[in-house]
PDB file of N, CA and C in Angstrom:
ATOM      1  N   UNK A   1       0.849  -1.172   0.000  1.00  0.00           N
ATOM      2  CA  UNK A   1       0.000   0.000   0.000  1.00  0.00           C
ATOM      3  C   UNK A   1       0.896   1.236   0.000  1.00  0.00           C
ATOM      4  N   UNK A   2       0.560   1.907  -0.826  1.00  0.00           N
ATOM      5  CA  UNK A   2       1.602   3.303  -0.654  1.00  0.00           C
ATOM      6  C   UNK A   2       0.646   4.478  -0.651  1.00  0.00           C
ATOM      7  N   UNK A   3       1.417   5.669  -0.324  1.00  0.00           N
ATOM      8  CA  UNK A   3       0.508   6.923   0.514  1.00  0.00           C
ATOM      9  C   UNK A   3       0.804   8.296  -0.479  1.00  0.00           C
ATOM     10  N   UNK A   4      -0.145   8.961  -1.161  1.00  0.00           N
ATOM     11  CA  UNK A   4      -0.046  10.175  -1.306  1.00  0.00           C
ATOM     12  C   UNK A   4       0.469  10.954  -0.910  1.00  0.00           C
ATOM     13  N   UNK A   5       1.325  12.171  -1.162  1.00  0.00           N
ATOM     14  CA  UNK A   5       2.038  13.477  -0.325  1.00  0.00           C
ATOM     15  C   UNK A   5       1.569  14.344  -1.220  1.00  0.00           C
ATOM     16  N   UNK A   6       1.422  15.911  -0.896  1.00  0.00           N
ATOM     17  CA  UNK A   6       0.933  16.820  -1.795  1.00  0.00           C
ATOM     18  C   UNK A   6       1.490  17.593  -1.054  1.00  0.00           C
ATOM     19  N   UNK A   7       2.936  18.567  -1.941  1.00  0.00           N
ATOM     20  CA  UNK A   7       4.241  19.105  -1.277  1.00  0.00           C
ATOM     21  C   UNK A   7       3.605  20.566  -2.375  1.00  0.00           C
ATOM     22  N   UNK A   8       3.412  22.018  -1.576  1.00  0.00           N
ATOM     23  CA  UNK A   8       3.950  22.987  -2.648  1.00  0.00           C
ATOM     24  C   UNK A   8       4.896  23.468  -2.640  1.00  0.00           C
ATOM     25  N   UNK A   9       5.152  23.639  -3.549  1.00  0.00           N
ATOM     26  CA  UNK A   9       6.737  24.480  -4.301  1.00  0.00           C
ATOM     27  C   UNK A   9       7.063  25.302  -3.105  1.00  0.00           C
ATOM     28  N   UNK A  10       6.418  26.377  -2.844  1.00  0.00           N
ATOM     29  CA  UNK A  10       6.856  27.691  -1.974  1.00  0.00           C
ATOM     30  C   UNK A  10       6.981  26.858  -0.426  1.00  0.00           C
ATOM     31  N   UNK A  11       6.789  25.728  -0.313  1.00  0.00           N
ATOM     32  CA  UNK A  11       7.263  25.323   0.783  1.00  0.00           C
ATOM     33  C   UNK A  11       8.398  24.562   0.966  1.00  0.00           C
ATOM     34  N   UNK A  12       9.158  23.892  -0.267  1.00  0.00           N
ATOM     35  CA  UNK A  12       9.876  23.854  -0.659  1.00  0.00           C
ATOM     36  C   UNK A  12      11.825  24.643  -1.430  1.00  0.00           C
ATOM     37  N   UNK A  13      11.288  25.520  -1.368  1.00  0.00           N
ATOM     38  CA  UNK A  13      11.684  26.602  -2.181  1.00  0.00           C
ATOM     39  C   UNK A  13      13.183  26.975  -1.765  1.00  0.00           C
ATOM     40  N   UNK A  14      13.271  26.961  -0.656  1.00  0.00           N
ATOM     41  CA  UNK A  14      14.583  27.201  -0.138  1.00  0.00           C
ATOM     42  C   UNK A  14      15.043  25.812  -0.028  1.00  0.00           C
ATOM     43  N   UNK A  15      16.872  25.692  -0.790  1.00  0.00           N
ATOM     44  CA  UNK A  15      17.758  24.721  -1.078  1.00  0.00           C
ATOM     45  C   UNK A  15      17.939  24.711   0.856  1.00  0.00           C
ATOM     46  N   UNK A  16      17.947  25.210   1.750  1.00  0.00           N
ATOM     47  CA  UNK A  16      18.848  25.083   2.868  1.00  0.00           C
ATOM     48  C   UNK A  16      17.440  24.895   4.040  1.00  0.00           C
ATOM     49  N   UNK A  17      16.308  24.727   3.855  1.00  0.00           N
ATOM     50  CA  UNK A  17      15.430  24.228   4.622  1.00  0.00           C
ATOM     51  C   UNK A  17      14.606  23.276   4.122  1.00  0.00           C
ATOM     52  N   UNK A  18      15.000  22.585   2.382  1.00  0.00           N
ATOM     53  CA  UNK A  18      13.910  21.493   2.461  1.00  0.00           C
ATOM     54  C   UNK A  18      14.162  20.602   3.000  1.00  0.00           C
ATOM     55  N   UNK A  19      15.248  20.295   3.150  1.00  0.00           N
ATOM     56  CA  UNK A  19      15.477  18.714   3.932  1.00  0.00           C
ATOM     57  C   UNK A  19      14.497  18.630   5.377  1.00  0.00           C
ATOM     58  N   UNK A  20      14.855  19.616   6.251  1.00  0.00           N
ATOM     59  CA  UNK A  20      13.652  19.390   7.474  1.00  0.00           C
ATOM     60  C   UNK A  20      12.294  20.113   7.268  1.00  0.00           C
ATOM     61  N   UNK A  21      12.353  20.471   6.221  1.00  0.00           N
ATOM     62  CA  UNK A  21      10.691  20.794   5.718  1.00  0.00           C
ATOM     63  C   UNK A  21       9.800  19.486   5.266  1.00  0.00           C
ATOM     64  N   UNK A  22      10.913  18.515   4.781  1.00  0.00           N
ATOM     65  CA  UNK A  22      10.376  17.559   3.898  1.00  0.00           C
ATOM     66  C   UNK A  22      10.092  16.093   5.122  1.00  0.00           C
ATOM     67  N   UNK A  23      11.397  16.187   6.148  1.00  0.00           N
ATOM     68  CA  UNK A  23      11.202  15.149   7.397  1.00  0.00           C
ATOM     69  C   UNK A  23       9.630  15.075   7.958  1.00  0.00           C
ATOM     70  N   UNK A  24       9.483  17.104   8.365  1.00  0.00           N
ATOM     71  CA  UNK A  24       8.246  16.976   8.937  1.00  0.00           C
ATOM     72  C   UNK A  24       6.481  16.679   8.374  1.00  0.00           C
ATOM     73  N   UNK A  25       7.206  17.109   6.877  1.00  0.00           N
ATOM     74  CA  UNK A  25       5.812  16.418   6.024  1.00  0.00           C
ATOM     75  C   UNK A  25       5.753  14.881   6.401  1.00  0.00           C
ATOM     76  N   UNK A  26       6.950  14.373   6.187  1.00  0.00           N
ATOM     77  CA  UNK A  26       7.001  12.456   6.188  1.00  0.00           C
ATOM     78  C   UNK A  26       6.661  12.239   7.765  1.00  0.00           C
ATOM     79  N   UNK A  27       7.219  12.863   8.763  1.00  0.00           N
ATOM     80  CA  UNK A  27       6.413  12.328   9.897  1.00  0.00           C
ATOM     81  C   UNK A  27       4.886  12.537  10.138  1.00  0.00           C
ATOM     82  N   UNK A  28       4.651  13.916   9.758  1.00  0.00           N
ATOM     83  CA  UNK A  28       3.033  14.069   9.886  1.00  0.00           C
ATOM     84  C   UNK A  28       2.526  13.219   9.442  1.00  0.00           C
ATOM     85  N   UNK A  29       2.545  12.211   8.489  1.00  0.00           N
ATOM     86  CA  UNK A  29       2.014  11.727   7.219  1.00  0.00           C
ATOM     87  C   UNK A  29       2.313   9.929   7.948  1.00  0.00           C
ATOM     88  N   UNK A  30       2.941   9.833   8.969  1.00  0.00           N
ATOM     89  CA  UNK A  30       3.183   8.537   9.680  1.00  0.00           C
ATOM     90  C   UNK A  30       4.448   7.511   9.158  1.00  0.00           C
ATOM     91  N   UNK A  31       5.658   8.977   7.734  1.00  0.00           N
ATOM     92  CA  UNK A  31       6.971   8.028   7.819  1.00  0.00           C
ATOM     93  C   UNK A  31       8.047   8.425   8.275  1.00  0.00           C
ATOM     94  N   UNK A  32       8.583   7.799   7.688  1.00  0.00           N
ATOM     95  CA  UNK A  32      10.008   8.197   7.424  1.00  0.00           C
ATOM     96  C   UNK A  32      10.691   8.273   6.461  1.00  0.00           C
ATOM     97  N   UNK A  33      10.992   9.508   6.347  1.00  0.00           N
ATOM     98  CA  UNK A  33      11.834   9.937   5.351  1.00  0.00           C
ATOM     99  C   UNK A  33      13.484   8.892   5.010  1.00  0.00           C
ATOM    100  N   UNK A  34      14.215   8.435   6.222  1.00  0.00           N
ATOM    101  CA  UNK A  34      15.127   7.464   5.706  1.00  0.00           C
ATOM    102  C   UNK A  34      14.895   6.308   5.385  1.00  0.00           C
ATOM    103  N   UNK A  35      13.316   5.935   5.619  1.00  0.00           N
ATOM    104  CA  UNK A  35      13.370   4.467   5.649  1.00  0.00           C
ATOM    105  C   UNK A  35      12.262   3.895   4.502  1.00  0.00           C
ATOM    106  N   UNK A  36      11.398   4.459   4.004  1.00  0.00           N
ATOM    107  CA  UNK A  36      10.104   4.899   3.321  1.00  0.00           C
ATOM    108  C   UNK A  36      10.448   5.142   2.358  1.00  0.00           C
ATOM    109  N   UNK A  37      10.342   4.440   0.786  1.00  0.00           N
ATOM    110  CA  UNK A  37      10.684   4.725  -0.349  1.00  0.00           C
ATOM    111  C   UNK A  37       9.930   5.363  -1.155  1.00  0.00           C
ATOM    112  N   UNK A  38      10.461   6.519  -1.890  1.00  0.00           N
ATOM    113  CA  UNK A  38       9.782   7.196  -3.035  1.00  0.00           C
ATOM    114  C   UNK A  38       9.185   6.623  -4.288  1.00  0.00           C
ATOM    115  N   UNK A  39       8.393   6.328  -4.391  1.00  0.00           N
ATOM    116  CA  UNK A  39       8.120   5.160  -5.873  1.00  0.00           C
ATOM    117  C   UNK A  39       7.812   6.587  -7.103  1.00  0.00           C
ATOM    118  N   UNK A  40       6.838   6.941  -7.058  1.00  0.00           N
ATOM    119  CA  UNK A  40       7.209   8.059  -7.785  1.00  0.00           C
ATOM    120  C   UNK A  40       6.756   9.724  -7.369  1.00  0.00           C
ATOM    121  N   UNK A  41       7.875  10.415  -7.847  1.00  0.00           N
ATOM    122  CA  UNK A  41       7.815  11.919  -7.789  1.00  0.00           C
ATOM    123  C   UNK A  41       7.254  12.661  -8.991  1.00  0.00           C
ATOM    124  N   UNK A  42       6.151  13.734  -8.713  1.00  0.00           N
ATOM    125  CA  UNK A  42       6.003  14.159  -9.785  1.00  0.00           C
ATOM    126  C   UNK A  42       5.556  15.692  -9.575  1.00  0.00           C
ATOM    127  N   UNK A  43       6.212  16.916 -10.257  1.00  0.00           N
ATOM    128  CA  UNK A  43       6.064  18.328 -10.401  1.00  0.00           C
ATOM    129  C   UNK A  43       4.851  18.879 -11.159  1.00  0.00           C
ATOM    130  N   UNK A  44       3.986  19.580 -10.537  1.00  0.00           N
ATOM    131  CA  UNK A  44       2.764  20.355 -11.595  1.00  0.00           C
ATOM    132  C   UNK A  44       2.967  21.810 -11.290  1.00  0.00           C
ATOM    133  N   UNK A  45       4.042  22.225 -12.202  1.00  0.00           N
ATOM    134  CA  UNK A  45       4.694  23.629 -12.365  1.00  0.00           C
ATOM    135  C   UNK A  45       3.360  24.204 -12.303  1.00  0.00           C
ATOM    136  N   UNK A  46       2.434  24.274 -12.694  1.00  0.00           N
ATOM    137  CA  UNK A  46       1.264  25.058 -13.207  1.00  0.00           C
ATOM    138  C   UNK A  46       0.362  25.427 -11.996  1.00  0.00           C
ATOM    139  N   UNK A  47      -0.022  24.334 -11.559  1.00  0.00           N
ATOM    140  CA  UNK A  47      -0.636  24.397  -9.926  1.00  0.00           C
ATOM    141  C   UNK A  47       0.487  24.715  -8.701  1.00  0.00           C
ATOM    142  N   UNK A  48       1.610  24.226  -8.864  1.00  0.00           N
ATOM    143  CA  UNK A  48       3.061  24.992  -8.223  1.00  0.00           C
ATOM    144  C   UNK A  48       2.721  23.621  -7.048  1.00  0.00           C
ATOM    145  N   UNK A  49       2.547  22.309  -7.482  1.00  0.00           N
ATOM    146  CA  UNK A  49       2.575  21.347  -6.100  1.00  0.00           C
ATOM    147  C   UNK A  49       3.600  20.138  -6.914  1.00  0.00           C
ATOM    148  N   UNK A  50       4.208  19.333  -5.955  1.00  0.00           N
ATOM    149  CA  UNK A  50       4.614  18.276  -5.707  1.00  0.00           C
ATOM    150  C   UNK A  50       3.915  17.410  -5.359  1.00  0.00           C
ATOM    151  N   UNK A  51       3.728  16.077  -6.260  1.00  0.00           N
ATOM    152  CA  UNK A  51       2.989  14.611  -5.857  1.00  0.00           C
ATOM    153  C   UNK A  51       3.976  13.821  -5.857  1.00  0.00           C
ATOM    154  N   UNK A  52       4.154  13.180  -4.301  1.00  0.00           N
ATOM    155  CA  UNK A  52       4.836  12.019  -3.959  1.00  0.00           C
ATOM    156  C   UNK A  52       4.307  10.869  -3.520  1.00  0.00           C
ATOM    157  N   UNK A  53       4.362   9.714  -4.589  1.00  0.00           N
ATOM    158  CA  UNK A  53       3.580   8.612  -4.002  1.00  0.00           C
ATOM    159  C   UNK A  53       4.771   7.732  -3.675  1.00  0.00           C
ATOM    160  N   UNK A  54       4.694   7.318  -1.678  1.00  0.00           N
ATOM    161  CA  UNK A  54       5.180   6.654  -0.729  1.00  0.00           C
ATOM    162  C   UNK A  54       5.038   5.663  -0.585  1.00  0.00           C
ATOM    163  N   UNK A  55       6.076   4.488  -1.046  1.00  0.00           N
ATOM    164  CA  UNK A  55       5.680   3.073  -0.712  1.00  0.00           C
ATOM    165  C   UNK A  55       5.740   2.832   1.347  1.00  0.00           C
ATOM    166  N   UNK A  56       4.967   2.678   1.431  1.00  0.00           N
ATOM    167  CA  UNK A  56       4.894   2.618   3.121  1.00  0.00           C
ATOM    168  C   UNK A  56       4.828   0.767   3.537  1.00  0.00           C
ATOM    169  N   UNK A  57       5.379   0.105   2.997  1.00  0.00           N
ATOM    170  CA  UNK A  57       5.184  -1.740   3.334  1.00  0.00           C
ATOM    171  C   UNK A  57       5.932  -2.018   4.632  1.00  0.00           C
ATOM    172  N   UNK A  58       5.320  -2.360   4.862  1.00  0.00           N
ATOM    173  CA  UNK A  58       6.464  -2.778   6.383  1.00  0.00           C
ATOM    174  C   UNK A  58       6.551  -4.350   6.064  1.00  0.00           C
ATOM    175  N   UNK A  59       8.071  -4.776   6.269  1.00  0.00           N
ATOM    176  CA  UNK A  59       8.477  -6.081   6.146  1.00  0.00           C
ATOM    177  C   UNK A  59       8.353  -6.456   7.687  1.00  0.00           C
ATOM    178  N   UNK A  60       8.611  -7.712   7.971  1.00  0.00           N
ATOM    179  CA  UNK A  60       9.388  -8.631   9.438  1.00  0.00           C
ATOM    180  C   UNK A  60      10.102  -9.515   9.521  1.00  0.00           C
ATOM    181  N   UNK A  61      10.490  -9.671  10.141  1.00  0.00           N
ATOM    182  CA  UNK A  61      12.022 -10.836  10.157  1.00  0.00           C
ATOM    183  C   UNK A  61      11.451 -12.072  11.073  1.00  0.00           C
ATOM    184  N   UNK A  62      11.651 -13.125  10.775  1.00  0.00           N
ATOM    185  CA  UNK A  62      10.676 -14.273  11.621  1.00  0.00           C
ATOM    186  C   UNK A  62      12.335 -14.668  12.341  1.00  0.00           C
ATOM    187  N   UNK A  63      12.245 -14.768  13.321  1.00  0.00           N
ATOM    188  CA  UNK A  63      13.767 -15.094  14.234  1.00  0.00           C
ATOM    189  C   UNK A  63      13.881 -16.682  13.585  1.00  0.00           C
ATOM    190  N   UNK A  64      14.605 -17.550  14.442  1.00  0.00           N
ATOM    191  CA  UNK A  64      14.873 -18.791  14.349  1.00  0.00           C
ATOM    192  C   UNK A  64      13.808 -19.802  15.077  1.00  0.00           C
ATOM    193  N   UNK A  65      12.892 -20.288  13.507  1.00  0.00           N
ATOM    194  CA  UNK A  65      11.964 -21.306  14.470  1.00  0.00           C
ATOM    195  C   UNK A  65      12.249 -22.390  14.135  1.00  0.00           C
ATOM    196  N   UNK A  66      11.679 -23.626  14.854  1.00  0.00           N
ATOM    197  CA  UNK A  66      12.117 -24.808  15.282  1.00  0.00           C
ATOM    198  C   UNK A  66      11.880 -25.700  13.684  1.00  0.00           C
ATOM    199  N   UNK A  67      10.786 -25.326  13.074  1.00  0.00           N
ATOM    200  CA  UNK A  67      10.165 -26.021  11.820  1.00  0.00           C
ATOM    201  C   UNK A  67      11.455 -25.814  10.065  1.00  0.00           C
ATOM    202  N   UNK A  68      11.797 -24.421  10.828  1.00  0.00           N
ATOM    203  CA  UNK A  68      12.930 -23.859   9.650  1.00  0.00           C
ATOM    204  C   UNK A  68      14.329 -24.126   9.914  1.00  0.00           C
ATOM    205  N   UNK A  69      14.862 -24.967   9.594  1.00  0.00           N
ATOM    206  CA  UNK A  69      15.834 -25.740   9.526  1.00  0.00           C
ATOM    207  C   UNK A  69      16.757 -25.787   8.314  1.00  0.00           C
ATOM    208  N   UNK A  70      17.914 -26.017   8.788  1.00  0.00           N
ATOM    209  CA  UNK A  70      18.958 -25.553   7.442  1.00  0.00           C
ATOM    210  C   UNK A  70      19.464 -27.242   6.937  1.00  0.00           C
ATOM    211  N   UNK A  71      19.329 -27.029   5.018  1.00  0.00           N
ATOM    212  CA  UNK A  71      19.607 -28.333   4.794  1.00  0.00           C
ATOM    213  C   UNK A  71      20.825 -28.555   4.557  1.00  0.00           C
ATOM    214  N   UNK A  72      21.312 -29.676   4.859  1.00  0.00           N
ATOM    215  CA  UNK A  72      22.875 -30.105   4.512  1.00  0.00           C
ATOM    216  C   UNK A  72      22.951 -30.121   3.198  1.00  0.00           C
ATOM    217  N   UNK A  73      24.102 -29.966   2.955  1.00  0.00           N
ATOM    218  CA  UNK A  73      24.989 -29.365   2.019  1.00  0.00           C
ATOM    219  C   UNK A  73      25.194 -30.128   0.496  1.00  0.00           C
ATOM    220  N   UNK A  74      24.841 -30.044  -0.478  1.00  0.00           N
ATOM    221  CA  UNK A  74      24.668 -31.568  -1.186  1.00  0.00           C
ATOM    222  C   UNK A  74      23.132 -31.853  -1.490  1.00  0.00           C
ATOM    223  N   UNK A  75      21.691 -31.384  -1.047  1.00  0.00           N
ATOM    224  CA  UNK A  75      20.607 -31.776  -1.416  1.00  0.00           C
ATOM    225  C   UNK A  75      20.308 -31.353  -2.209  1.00  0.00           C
TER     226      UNK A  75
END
């Protein structure tokens, strides 16, 4: 499932504050900016907004269970 962002330009605009302009959009919005991938970016010069659609998937790691077992070497 991935998530809509709707960024405007003038909030953007300055090279030396988008980076934590852009964190606090991704936290409002429930990500993270380091961890949360961009699938696609897209500019509408005309309306002056940014559309970012956010892949938001959360993976899990299953630890070591008893049923998953490693096969010898050769099968």
């Amino acid at each position: 499932m991935s998530k809509e962002i709707i960024v405007e330009h003038k909030d953007i605009a300055n090279s030396k504050t988008i980076t934590n302009v852009m964190e606090n959009i991704f936290k409002a919005n429930g990500l993270n900016i380091h961890k949360d991938e961009v699938e696609i970016l897209e500019d509408d010069h005309r309306k002056g907004i940014r559309r970012l659609q956010v892949k938001n998937t959360k993976y899990f790691s299953v630890g070591d269970v008893p049923w998953h077992k490693k096969q010898p070497m050769g099968l």
